[in-house]
Every structure is written in C-alpha cells, then in structure tokens.
N, C-alpha and C. Protein backbone atom coordinates (compact mmCIF):
# COMPACT_ATOMS: atom_id res chain seq x y z
N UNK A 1 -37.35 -53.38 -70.91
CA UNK A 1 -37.75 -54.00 -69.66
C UNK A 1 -38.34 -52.90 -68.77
N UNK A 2 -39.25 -52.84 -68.37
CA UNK A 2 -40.25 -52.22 -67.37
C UNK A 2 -40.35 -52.92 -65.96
N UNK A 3 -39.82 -51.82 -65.16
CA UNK A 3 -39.76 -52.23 -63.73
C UNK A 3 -40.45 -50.81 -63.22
N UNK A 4 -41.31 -51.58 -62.15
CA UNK A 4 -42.60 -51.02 -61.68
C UNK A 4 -41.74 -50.20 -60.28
N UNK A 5 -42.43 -48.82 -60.72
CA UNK A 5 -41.07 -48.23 -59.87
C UNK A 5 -42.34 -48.51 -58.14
N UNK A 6 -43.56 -49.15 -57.90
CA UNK A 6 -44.08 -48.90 -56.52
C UNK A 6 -43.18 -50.00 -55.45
N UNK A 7 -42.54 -50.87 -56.34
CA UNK A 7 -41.71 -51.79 -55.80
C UNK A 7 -40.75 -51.36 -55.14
N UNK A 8 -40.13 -50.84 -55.66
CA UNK A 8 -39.05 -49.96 -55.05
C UNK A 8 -39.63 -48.62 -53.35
N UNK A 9 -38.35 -48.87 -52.65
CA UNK A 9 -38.48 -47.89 -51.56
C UNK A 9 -38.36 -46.23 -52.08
N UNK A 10 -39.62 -45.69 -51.80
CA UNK A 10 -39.87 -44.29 -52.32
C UNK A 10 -38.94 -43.60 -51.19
N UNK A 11 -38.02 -42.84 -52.13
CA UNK A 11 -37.09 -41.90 -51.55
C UNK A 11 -37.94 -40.41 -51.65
N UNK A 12 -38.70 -40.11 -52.53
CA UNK A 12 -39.40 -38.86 -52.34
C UNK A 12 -38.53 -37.83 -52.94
N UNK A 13 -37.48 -38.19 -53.51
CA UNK A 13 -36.80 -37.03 -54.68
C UNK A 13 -36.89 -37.96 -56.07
N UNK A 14 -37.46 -37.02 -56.71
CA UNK A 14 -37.66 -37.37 -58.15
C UNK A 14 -36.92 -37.49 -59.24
N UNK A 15 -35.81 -36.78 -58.81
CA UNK A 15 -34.56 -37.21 -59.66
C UNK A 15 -33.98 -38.36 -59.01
N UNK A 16 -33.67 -38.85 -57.62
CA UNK A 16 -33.39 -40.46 -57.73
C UNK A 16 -34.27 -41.24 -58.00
N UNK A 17 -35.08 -41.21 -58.11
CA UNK A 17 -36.37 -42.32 -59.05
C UNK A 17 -36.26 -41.96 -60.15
N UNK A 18 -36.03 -40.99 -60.89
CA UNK A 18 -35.37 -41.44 -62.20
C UNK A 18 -33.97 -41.85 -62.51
N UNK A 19 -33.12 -41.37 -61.92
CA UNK A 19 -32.02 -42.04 -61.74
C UNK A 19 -31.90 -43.60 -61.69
N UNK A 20 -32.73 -43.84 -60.49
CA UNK A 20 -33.10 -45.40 -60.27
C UNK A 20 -33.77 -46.25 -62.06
N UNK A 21 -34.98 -45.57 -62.16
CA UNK A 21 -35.48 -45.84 -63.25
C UNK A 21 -34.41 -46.49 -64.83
N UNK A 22 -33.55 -45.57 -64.60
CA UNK A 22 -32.56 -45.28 -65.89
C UNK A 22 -31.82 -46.61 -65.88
N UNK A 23 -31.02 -46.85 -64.37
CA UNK A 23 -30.29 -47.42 -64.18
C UNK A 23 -31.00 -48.86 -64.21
N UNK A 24 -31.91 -48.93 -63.88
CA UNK A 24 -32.84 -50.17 -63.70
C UNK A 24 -33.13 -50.67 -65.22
N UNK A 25 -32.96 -50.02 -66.25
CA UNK A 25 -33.43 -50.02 -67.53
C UNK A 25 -32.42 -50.63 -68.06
N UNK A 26 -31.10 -50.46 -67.54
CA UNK A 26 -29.90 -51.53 -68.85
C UNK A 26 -29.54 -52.96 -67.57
N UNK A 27 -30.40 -52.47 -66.87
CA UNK A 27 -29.71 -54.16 -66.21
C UNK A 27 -30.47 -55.26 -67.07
N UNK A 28 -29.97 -56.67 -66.96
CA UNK A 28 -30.35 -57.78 -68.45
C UNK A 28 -31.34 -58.56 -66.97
N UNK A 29 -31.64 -59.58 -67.64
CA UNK A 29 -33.10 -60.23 -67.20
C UNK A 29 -32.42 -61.25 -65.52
N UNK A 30 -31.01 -61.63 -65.99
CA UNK A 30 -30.53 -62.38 -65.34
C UNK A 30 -30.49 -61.71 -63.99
N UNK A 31 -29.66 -60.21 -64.28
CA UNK A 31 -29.15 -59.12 -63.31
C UNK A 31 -30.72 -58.87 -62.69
N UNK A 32 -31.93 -58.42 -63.27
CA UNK A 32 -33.19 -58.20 -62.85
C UNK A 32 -33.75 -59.30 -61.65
N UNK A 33 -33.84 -60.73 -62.38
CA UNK A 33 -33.79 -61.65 -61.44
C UNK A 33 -32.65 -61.82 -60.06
N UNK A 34 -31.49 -61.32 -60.31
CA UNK A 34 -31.08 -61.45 -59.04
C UNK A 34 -31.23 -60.04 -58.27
N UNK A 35 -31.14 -59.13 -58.35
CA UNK A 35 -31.93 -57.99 -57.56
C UNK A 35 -33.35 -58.47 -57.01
N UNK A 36 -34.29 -58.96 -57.67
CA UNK A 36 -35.50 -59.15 -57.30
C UNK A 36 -35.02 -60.37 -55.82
N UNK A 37 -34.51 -61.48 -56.16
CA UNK A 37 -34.40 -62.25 -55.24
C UNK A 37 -33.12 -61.91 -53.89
N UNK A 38 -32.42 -60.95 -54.14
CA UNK A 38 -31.99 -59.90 -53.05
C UNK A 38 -32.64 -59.46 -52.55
N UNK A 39 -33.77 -58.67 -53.01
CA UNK A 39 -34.93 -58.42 -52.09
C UNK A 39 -35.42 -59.09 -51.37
N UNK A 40 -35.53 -59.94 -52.18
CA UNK A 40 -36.51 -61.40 -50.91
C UNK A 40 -35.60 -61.67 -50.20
N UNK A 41 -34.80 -62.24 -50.04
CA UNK A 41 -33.74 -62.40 -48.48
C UNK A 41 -34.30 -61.10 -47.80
N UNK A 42 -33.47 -59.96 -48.28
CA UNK A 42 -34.22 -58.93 -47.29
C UNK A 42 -35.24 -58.50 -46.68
N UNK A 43 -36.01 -59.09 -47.67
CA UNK A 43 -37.50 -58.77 -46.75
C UNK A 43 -37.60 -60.42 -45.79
N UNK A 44 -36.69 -61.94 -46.10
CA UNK A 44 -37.04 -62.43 -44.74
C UNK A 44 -36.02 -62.29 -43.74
N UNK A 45 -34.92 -61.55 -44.43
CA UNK A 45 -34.44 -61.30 -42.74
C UNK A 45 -35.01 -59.51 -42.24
N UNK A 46 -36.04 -59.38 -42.94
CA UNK A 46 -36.81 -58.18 -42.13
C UNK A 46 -36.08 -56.75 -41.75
N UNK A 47 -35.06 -56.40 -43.39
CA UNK A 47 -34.09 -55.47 -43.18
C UNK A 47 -34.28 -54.69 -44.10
N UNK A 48 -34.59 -53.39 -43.73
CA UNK A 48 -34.46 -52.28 -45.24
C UNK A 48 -33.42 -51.56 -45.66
N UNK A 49 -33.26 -50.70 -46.66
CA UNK A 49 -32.36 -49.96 -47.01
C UNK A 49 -32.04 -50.32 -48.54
N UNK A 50 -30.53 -49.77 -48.69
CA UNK A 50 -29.75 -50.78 -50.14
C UNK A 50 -29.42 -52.36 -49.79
N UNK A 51 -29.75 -52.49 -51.13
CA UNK A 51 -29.28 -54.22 -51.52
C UNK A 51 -27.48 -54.00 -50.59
N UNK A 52 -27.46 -55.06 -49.48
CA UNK A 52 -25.93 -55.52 -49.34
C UNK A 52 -25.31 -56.35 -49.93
N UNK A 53 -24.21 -56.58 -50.43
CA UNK A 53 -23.48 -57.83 -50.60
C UNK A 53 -23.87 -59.30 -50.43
N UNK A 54 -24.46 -59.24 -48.68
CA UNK A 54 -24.53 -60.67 -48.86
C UNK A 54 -25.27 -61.09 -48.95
N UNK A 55 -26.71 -60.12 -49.43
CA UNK A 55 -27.71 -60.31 -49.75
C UNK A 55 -28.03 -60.58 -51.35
N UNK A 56 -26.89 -60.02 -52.41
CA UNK A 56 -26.58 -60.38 -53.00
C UNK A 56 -25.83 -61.86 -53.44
N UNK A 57 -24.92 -62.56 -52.33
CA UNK A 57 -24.69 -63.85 -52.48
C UNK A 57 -25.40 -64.83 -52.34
N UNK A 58 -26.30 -64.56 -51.02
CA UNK A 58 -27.10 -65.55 -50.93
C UNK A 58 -28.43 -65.57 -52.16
N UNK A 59 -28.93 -64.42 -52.81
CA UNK A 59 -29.46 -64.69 -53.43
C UNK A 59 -28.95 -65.74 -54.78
N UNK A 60 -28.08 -64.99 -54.75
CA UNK A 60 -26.93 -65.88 -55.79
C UNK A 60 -26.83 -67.48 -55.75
N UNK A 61 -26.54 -67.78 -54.40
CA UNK A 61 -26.42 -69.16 -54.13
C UNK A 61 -27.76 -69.93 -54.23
N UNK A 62 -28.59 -69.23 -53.69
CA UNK A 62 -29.81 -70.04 -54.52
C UNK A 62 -30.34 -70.11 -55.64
N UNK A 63 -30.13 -69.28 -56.60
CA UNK A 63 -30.41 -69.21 -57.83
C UNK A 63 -29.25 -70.68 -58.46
N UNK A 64 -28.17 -70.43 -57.35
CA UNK A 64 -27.38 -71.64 -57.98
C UNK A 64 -27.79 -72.92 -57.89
N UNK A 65 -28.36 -73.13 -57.11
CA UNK A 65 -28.81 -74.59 -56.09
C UNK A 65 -30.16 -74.63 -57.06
N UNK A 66 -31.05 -73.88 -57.37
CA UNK A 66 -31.79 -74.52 -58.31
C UNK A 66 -31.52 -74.68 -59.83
N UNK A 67 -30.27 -74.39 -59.96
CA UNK A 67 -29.42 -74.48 -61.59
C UNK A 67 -30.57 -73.70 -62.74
N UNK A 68 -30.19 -72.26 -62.06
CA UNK A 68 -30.34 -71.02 -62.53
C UNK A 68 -29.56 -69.89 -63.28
N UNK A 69 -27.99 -70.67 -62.83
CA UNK A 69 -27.07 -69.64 -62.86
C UNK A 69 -26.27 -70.54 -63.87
N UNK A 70 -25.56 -70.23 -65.49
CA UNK A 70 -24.63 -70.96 -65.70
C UNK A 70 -24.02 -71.57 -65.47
N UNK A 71 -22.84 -72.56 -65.73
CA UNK A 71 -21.76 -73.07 -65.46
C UNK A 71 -20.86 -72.15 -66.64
N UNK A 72 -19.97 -72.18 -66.09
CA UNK A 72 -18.56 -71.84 -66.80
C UNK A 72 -18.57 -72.43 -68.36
N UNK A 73 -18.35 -71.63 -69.31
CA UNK A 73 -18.11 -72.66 -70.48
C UNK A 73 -16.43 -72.39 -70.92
N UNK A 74 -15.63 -71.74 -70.32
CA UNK A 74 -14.40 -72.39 -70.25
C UNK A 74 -13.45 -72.75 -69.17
N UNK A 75 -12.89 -73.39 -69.44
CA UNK A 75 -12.10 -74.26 -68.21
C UNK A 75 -11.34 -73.33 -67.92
N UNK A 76 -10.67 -73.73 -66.36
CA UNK A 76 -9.39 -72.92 -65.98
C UNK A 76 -8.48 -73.41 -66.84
N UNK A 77 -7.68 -72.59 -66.31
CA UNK A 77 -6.02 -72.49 -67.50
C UNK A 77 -5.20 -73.34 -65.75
N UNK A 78 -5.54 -72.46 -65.25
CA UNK A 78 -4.55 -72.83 -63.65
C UNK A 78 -5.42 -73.70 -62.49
N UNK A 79 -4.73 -74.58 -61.70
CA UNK A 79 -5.32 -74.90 -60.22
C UNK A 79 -4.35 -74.31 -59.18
C-alpha cells in the first residue's frame, strides 16, 4: 500500500517522514480508510496537528452509519 507522503503535514525532519512512511505501510485498508476520514472531520472542523480520539470516533461512527464497519460475528457471552 502506497500512501502519498504530500498528504501528510510536512514536519521537515526526514527521519519522521520515514518513520511516518514505515508506520503508514502495515496499517490494513480498513485502518487506511479510517485515518483518511479522521482527516476529513479535521479539516471540517478546521483543526491541525495529530489525529485526536474523537476525531477518530466520529470518523468511526460514520463509516458505521453507512455500514462500512462490520458487525460482530460473535455474540456476547454476558449482558
């Protein structure tokens, strides 16, 4: 998987862009897609930096709402 490093916020040290690079390389398509759509929240609530948490959920929750995201394929044991 090839991720286009101009996407990314240039830190200007070249060992964390490869660092980044490396790390960006074993995430799976699912994990890729939700980083990408973390971004997008962030860029509409007009905020830079690292991915937060709840920028992470909400991306999450919409990926859920368009039935993107699995369901469980085993049941609880407990309620």
């Amino acid at each position: 998987m090839d991720v286009e490093l101009g996407k990314l916020r240039a830190s200007g040290d070249p060992a964390k862009t490869a660092k980044m690079q490396e790390i960006l390389g074993h995430f799976t398509e699912d994990q890729m897609s939700r980083n990408f759509a973390a971004r997008v929240v962030m860029a509409e609530r007009r905020d830079t930096g690292a991915i937060r948490p709840c920028y992470m959920r909400e991306a999450y929750r919409r990926l859920k709402l368009e039935g993107k995201i699995p369901k469980g394929s085993m049941p609880r044991l407990f309620r």
